[in-house]
N, C-alpha and C. Protein backbone atom coordinates (compact mmCIF):
# COMPACT_ATOMS: atom_id res chain seq x y z
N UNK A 1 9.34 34.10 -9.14
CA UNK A 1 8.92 33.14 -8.14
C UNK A 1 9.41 33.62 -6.77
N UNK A 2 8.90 33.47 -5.79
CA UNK A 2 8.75 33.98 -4.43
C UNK A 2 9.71 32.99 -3.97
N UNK A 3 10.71 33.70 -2.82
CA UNK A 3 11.56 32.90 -1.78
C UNK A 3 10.79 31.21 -1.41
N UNK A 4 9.80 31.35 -0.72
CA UNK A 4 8.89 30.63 -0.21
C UNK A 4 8.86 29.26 -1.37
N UNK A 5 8.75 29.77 -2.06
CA UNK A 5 7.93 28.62 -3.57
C UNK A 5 9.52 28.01 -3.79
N UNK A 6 10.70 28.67 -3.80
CA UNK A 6 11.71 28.13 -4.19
C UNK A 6 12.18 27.29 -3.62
N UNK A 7 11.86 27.50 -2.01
CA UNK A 7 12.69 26.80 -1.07
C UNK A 7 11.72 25.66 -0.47
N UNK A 8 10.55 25.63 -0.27
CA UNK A 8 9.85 24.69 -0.09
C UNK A 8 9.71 23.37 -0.85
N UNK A 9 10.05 23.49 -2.10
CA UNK A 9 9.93 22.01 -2.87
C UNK A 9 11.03 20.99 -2.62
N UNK A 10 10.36 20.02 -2.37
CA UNK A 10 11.56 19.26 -2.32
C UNK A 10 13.24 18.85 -3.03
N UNK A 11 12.26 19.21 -3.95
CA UNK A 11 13.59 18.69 -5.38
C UNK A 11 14.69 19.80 -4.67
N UNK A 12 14.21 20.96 -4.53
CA UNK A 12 14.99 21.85 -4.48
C UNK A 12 15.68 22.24 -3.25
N UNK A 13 14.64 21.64 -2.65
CA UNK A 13 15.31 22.11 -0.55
C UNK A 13 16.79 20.41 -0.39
N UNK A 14 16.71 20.29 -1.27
CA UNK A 14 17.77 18.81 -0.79
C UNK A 14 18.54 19.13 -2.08
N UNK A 15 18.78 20.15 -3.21
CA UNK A 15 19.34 20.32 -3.64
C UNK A 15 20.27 21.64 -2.78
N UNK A 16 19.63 22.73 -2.13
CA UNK A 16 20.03 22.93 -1.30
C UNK A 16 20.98 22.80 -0.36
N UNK A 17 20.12 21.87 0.46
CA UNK A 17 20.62 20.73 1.42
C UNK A 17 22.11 20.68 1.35
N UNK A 18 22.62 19.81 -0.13
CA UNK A 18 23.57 18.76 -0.65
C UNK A 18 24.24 20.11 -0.97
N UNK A 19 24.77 21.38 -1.21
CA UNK A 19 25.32 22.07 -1.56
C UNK A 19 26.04 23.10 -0.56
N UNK A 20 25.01 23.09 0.80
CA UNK A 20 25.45 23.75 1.96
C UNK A 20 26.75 23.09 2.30
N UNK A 21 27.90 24.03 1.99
CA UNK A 21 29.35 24.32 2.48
C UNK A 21 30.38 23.46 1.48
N UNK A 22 29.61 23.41 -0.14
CA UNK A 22 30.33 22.26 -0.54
C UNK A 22 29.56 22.96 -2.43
N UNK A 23 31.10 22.92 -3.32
CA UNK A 23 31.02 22.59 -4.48
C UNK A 23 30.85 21.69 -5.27
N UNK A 24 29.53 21.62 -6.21
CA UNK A 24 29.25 19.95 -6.36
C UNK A 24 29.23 20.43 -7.92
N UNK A 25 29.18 18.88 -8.63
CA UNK A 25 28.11 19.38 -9.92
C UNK A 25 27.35 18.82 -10.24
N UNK A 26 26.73 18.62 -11.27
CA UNK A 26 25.37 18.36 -11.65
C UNK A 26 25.28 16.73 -11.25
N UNK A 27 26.63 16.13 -11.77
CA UNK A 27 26.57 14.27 -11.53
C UNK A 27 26.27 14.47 -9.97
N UNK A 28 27.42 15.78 -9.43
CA UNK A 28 27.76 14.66 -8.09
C UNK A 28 26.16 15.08 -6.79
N UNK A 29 25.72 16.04 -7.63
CA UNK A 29 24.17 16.26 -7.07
C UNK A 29 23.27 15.24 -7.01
N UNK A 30 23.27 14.62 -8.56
CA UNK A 30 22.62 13.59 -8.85
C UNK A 30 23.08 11.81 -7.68
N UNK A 31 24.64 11.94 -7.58
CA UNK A 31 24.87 10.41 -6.61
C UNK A 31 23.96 11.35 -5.46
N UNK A 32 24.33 11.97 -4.96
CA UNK A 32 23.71 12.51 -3.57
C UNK A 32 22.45 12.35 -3.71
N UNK A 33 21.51 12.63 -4.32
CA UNK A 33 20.38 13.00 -4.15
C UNK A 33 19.75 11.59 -4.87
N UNK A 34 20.28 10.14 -5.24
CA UNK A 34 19.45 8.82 -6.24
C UNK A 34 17.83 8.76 -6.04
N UNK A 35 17.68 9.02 -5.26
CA UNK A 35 15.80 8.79 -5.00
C UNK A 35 14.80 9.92 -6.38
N UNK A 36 15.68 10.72 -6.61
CA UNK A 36 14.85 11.67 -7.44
C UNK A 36 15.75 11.61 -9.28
N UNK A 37 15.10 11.82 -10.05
CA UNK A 37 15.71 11.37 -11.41
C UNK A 37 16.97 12.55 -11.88
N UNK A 38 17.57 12.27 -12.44
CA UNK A 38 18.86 13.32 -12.28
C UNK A 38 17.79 14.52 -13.20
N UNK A 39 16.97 14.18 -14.02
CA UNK A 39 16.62 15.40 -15.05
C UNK A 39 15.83 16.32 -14.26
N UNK A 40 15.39 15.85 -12.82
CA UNK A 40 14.35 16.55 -12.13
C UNK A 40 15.23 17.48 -11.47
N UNK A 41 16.60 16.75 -11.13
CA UNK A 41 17.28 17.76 -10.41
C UNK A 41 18.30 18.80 -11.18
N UNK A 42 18.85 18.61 -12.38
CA UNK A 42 18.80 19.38 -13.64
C UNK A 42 17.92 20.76 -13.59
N UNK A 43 16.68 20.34 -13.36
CA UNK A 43 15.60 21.24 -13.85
C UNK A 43 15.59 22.25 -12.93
N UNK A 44 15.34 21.72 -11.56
CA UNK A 44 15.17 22.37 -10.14
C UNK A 44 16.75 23.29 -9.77
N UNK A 45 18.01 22.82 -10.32
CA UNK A 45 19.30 23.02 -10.31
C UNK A 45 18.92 24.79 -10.87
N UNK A 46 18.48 24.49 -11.97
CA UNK A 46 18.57 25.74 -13.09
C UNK A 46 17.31 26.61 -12.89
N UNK A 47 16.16 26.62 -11.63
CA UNK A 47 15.52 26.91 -10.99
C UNK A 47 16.02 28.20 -10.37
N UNK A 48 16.67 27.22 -9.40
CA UNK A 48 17.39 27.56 -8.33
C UNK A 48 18.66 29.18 -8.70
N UNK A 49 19.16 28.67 -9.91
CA UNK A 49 20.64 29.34 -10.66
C UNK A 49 19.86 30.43 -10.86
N UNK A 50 18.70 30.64 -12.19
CA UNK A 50 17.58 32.01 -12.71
C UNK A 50 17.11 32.96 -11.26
N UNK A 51 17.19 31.68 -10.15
CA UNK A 51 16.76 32.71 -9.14
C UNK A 51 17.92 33.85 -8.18
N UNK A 52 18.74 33.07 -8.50
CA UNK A 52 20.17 33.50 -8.52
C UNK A 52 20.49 33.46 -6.48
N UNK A 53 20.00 31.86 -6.22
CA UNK A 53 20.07 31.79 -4.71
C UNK A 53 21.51 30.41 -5.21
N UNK A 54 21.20 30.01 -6.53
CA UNK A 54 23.08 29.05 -6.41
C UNK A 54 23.71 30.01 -7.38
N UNK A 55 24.90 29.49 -7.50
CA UNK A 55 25.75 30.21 -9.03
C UNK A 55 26.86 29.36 -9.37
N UNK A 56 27.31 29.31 -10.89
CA UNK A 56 28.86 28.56 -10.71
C UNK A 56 29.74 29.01 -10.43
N UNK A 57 30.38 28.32 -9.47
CA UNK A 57 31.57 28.81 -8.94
C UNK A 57 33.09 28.48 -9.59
N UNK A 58 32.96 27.28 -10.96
CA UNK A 58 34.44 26.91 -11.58
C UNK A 58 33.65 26.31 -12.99
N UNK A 59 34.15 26.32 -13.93
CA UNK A 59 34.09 25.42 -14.90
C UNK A 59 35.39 24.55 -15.39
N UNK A 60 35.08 23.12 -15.69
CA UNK A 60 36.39 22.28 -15.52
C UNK A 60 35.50 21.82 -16.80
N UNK A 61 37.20 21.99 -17.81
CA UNK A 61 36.74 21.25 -19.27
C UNK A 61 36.88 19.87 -19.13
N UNK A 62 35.92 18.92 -19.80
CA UNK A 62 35.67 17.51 -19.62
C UNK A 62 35.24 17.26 -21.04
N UNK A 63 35.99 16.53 -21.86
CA UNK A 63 36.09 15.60 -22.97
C UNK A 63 35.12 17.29 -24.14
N UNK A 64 35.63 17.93 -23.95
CA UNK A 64 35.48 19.34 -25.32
C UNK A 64 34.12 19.92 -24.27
N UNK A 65 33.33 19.77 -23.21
CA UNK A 65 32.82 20.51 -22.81
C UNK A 65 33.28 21.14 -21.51
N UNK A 66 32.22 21.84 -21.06
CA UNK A 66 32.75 22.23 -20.06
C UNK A 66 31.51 22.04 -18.79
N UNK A 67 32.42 21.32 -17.54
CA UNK A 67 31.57 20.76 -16.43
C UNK A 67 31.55 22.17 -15.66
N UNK A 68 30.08 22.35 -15.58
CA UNK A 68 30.05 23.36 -14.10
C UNK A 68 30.16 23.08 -12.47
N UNK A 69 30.77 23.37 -11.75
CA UNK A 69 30.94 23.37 -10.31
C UNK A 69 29.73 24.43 -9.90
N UNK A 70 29.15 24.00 -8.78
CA UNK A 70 27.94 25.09 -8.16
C UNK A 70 28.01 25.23 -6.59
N UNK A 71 27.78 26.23 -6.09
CA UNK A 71 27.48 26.29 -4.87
C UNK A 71 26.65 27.62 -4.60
N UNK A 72 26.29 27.60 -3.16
CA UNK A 72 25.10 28.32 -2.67
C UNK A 72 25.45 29.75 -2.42
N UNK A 73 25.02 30.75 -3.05
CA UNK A 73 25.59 31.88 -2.66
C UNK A 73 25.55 32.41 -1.73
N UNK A 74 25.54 33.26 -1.02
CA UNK A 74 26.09 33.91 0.29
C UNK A 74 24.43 33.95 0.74
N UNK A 75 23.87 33.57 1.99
CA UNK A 75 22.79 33.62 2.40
C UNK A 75 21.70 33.25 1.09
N UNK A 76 22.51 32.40 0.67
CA UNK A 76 21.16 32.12 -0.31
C UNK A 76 20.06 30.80 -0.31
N UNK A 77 20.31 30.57 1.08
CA UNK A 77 18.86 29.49 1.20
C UNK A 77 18.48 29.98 2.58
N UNK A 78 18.73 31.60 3.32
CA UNK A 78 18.09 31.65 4.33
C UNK A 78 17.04 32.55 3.97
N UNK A 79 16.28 32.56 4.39
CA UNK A 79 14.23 32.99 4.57
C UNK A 79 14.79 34.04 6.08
N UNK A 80 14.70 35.35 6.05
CA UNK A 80 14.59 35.80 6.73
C UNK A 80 13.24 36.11 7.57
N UNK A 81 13.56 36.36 8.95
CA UNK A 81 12.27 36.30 9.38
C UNK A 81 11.08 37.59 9.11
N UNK A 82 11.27 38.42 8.91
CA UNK A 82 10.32 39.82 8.19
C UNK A 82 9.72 39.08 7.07
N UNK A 83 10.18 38.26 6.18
CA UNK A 83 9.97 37.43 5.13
C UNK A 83 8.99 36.56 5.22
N UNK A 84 9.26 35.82 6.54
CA UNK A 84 8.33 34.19 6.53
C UNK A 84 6.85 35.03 7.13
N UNK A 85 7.20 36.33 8.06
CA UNK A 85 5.92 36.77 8.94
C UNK A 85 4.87 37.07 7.42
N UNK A 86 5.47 37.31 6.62
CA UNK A 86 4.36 37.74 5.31
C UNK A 86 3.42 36.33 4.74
N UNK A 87 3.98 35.33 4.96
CA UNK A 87 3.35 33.74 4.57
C UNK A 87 2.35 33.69 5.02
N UNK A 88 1.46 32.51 5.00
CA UNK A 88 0.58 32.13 5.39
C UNK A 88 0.88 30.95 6.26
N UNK A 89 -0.58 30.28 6.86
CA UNK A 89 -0.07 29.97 7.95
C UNK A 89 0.47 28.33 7.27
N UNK A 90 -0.13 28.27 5.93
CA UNK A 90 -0.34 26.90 5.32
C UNK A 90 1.28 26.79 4.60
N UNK A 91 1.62 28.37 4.50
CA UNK A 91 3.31 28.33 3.88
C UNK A 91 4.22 27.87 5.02
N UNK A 92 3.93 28.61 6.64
CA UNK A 92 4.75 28.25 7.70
C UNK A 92 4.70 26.68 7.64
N UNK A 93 3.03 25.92 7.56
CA UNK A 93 3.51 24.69 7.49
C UNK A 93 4.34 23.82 6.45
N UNK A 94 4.49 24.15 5.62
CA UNK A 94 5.14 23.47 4.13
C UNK A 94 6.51 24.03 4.51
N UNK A 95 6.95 24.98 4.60
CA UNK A 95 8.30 25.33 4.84
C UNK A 95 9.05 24.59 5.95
N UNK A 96 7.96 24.11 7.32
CA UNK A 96 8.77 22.88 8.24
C UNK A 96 8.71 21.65 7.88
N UNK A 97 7.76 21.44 7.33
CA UNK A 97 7.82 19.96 6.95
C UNK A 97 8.70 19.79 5.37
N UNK A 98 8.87 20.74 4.68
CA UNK A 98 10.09 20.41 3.87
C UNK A 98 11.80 20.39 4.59
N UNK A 99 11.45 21.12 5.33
CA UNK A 99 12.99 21.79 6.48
C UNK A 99 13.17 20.11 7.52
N UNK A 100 12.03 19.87 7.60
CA UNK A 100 12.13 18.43 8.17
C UNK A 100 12.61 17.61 7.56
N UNK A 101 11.65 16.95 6.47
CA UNK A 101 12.04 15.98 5.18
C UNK A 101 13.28 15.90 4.64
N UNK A 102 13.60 17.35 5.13
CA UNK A 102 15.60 17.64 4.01
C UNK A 102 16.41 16.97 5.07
N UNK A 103 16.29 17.31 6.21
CA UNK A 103 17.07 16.82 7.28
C UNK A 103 16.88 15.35 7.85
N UNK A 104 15.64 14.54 7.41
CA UNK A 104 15.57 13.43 7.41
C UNK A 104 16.04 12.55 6.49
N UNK A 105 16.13 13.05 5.04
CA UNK A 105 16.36 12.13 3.66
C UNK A 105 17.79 12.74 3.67
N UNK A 106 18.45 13.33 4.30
CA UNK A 106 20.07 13.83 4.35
C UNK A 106 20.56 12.64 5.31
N UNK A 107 20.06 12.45 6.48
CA UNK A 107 20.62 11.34 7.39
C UNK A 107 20.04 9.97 6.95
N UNK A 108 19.30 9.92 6.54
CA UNK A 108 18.80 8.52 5.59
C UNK A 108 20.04 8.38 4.22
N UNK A 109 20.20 9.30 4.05
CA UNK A 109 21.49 8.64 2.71
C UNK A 109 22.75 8.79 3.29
N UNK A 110 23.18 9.62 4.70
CA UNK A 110 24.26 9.37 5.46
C UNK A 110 24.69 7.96 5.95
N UNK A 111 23.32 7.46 6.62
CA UNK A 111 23.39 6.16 6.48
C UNK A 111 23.34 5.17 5.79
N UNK A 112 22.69 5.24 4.85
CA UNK A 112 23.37 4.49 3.45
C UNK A 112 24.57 4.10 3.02
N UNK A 113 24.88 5.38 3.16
CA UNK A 113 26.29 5.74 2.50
C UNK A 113 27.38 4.93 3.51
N UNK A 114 27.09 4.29 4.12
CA UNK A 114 27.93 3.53 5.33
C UNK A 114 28.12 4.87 7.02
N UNK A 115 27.46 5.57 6.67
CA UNK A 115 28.14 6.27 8.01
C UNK A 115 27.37 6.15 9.45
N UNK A 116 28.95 6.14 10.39
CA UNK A 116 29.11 5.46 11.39
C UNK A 116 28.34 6.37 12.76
N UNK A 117 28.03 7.41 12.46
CA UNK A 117 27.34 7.96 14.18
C UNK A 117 26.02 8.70 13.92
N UNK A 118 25.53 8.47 15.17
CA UNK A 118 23.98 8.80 15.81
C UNK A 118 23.85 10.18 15.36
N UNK A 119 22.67 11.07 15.07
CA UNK A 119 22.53 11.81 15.31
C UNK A 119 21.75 12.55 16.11
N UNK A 120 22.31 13.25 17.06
CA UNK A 120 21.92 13.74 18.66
C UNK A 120 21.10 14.96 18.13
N UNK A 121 19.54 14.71 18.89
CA UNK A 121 18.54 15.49 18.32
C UNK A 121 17.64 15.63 20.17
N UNK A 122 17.48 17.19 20.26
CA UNK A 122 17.19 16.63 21.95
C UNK A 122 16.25 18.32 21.67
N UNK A 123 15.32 19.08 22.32
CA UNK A 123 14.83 19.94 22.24
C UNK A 123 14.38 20.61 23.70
N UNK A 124 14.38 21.34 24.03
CA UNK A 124 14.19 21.94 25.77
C UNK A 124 13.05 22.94 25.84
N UNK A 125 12.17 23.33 26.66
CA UNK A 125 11.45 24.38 26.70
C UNK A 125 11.92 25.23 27.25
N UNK A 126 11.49 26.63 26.87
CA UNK A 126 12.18 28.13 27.29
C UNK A 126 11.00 28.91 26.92
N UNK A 127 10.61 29.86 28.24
CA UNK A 127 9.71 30.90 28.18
C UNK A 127 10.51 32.25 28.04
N UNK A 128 10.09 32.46 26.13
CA UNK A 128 10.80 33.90 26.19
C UNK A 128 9.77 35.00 25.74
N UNK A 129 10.49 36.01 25.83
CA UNK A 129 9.46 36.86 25.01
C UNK A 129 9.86 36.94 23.53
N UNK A 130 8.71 37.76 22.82
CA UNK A 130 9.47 38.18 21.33
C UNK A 130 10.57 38.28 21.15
N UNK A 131 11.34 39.38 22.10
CA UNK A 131 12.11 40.01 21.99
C UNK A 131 13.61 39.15 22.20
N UNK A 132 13.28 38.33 23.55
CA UNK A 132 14.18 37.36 24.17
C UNK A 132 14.40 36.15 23.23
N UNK A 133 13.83 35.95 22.24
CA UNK A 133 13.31 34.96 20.90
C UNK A 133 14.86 35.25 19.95
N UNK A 134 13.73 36.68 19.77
CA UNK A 134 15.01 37.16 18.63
C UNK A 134 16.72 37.15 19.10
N UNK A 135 16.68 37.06 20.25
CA UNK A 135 18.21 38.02 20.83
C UNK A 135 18.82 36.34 20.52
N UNK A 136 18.23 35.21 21.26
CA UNK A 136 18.28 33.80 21.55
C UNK A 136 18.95 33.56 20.10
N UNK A 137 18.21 34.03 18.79
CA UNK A 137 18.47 33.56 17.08
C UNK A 137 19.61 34.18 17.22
N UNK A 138 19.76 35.62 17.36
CA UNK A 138 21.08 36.08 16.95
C UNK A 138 22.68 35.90 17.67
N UNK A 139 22.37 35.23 19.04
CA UNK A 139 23.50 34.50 19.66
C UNK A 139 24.00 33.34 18.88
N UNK A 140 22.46 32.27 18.58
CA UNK A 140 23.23 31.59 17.99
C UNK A 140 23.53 31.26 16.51
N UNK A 141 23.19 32.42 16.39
CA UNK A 141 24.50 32.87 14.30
C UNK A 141 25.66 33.03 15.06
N UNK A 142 25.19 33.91 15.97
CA UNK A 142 27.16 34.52 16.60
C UNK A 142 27.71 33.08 16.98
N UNK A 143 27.31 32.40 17.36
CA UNK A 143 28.37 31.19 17.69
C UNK A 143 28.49 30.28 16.64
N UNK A 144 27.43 29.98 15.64
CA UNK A 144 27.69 29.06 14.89
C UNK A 144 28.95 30.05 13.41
N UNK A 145 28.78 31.67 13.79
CA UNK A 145 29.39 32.26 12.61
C UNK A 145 31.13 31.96 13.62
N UNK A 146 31.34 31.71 14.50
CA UNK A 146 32.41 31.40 15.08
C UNK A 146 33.03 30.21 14.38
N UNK A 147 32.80 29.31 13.84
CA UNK A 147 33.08 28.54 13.25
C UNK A 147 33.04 28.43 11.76
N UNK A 148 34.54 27.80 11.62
CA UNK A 148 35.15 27.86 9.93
C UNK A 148 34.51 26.70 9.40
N UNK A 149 33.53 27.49 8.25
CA UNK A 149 32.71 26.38 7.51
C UNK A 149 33.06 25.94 6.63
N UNK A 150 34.69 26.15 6.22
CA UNK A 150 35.65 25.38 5.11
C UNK A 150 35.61 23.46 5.52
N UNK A 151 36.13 23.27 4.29
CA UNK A 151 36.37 21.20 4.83
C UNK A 151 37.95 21.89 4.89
N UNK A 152 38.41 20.88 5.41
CA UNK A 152 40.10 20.74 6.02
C UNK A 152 40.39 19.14 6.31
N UNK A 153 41.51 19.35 6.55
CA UNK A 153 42.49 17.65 7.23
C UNK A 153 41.31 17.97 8.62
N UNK A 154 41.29 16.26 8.37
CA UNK A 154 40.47 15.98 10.08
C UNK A 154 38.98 16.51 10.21
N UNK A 155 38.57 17.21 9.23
CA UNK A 155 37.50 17.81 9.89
C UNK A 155 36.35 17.25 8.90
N UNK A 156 35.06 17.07 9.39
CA UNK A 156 33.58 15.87 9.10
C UNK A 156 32.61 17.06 8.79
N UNK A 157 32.02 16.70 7.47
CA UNK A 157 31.04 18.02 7.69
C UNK A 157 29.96 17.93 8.76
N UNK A 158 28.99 18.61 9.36
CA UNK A 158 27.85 18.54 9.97
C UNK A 158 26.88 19.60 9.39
N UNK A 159 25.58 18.93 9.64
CA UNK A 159 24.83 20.08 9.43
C UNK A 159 24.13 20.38 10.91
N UNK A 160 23.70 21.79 10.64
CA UNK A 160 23.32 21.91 12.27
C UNK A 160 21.73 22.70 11.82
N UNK A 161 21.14 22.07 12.78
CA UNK A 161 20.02 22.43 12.42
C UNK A 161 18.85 23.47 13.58
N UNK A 162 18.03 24.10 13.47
CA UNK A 162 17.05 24.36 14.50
C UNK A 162 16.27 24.94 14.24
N UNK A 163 14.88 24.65 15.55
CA UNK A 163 13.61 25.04 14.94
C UNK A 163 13.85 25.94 16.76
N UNK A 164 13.37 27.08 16.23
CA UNK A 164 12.28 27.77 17.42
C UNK A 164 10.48 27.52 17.43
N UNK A 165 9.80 26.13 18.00
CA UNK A 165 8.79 26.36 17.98
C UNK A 165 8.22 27.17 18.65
N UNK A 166 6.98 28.16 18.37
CA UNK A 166 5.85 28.50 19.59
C UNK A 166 4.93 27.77 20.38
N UNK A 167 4.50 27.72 21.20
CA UNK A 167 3.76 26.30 21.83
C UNK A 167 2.91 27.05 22.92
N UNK A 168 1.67 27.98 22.05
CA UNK A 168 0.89 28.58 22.64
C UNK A 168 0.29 28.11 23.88
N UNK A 169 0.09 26.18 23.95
CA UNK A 169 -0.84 25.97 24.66
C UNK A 169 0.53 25.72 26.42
N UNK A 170 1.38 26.18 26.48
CA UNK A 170 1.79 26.98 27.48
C UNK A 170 0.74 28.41 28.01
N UNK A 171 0.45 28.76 27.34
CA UNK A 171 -0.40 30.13 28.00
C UNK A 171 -1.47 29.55 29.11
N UNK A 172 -1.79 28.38 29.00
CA UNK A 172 -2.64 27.57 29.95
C UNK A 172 -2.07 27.31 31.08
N UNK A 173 -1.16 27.07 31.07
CA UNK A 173 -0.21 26.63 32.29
C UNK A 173 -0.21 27.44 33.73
């Protein structure tokens, strides 16, 4: 199965989601994720594992079995861009509107979950070139790789998110 097909489904992009910077297991996937049936996410879990983009990271014996711990392996839910240019244009769309949906049904159960702040979502226009595009992506890995993506005393997870749209109908302007 193709990058694309893995990461686009829902079951699986919010299984994802729920795993970025954090060891879970199968239950605690399942509280996170209640809208979808735990066996769906089971299924999509062990999807995900064959494709070898999660892995276990501990096994903890629980009443004669043994519970697996999982997390996301090293770049294993990013789509590089040489990658996505091979899609179609109908994959570019399914891949944002799942990348959307994850980041919407993530702050929809944040708030559920009782939690207390806004999330600040603001977008700016910038005329770059290709080139000025790419340089723009790789500054900001360099700053977001500046930061320790461990949990600690005091510290809240976040997810951080971004889209570079194109917005051809600037060429009119």
């Amino acid at each position: 199965m193709n990058i694309n097909r893995l990461l686009v489904h829902p079951v699986r992009a919010r299984i994802i989601g729920c795993l970025g910077g954090r060891r879970l297991t199968r239950q605690q996937l399942a509280e996170l994720i209640p809208e979808t049936p735990a066996i769906s996410i089971y299924r999509n879990l062990r999807v995900l594992l064959d494709a070898g983009l999660v892995e276990t990271v501990e096994r903890i014996p629980r009443r004669g079995v043994e519970e697996h711990v999982y997390a996301l392996k090293e770049g294993g839910a990013n789509v590089e861009y040489d990658e996505a240019t091979r899609w179609s244009k109908d994959q570019w769309q399914q891949g944002l509107d799942t990348f959307l949906q994850q980041i919407s049904a993530s702050y929809r159960a944040y708030l559920a979950s009782g939690g207390d702040q806004p999330c600040p979502a603001n977008g700016r226009v910038l005329y770059l070139s290709d080139a000025e595009i790419g340089e723009l992506g790789r500054k900001v890995g360099d700053v977001l790789d500046g930061y320790d993506a461990a949990p600690g005393e005091g510290r809240r997870r976040y997810v951080f998110s971004a889209v570079y749209q194109p917005d051809d109908r600037s060429k009119s302007a």
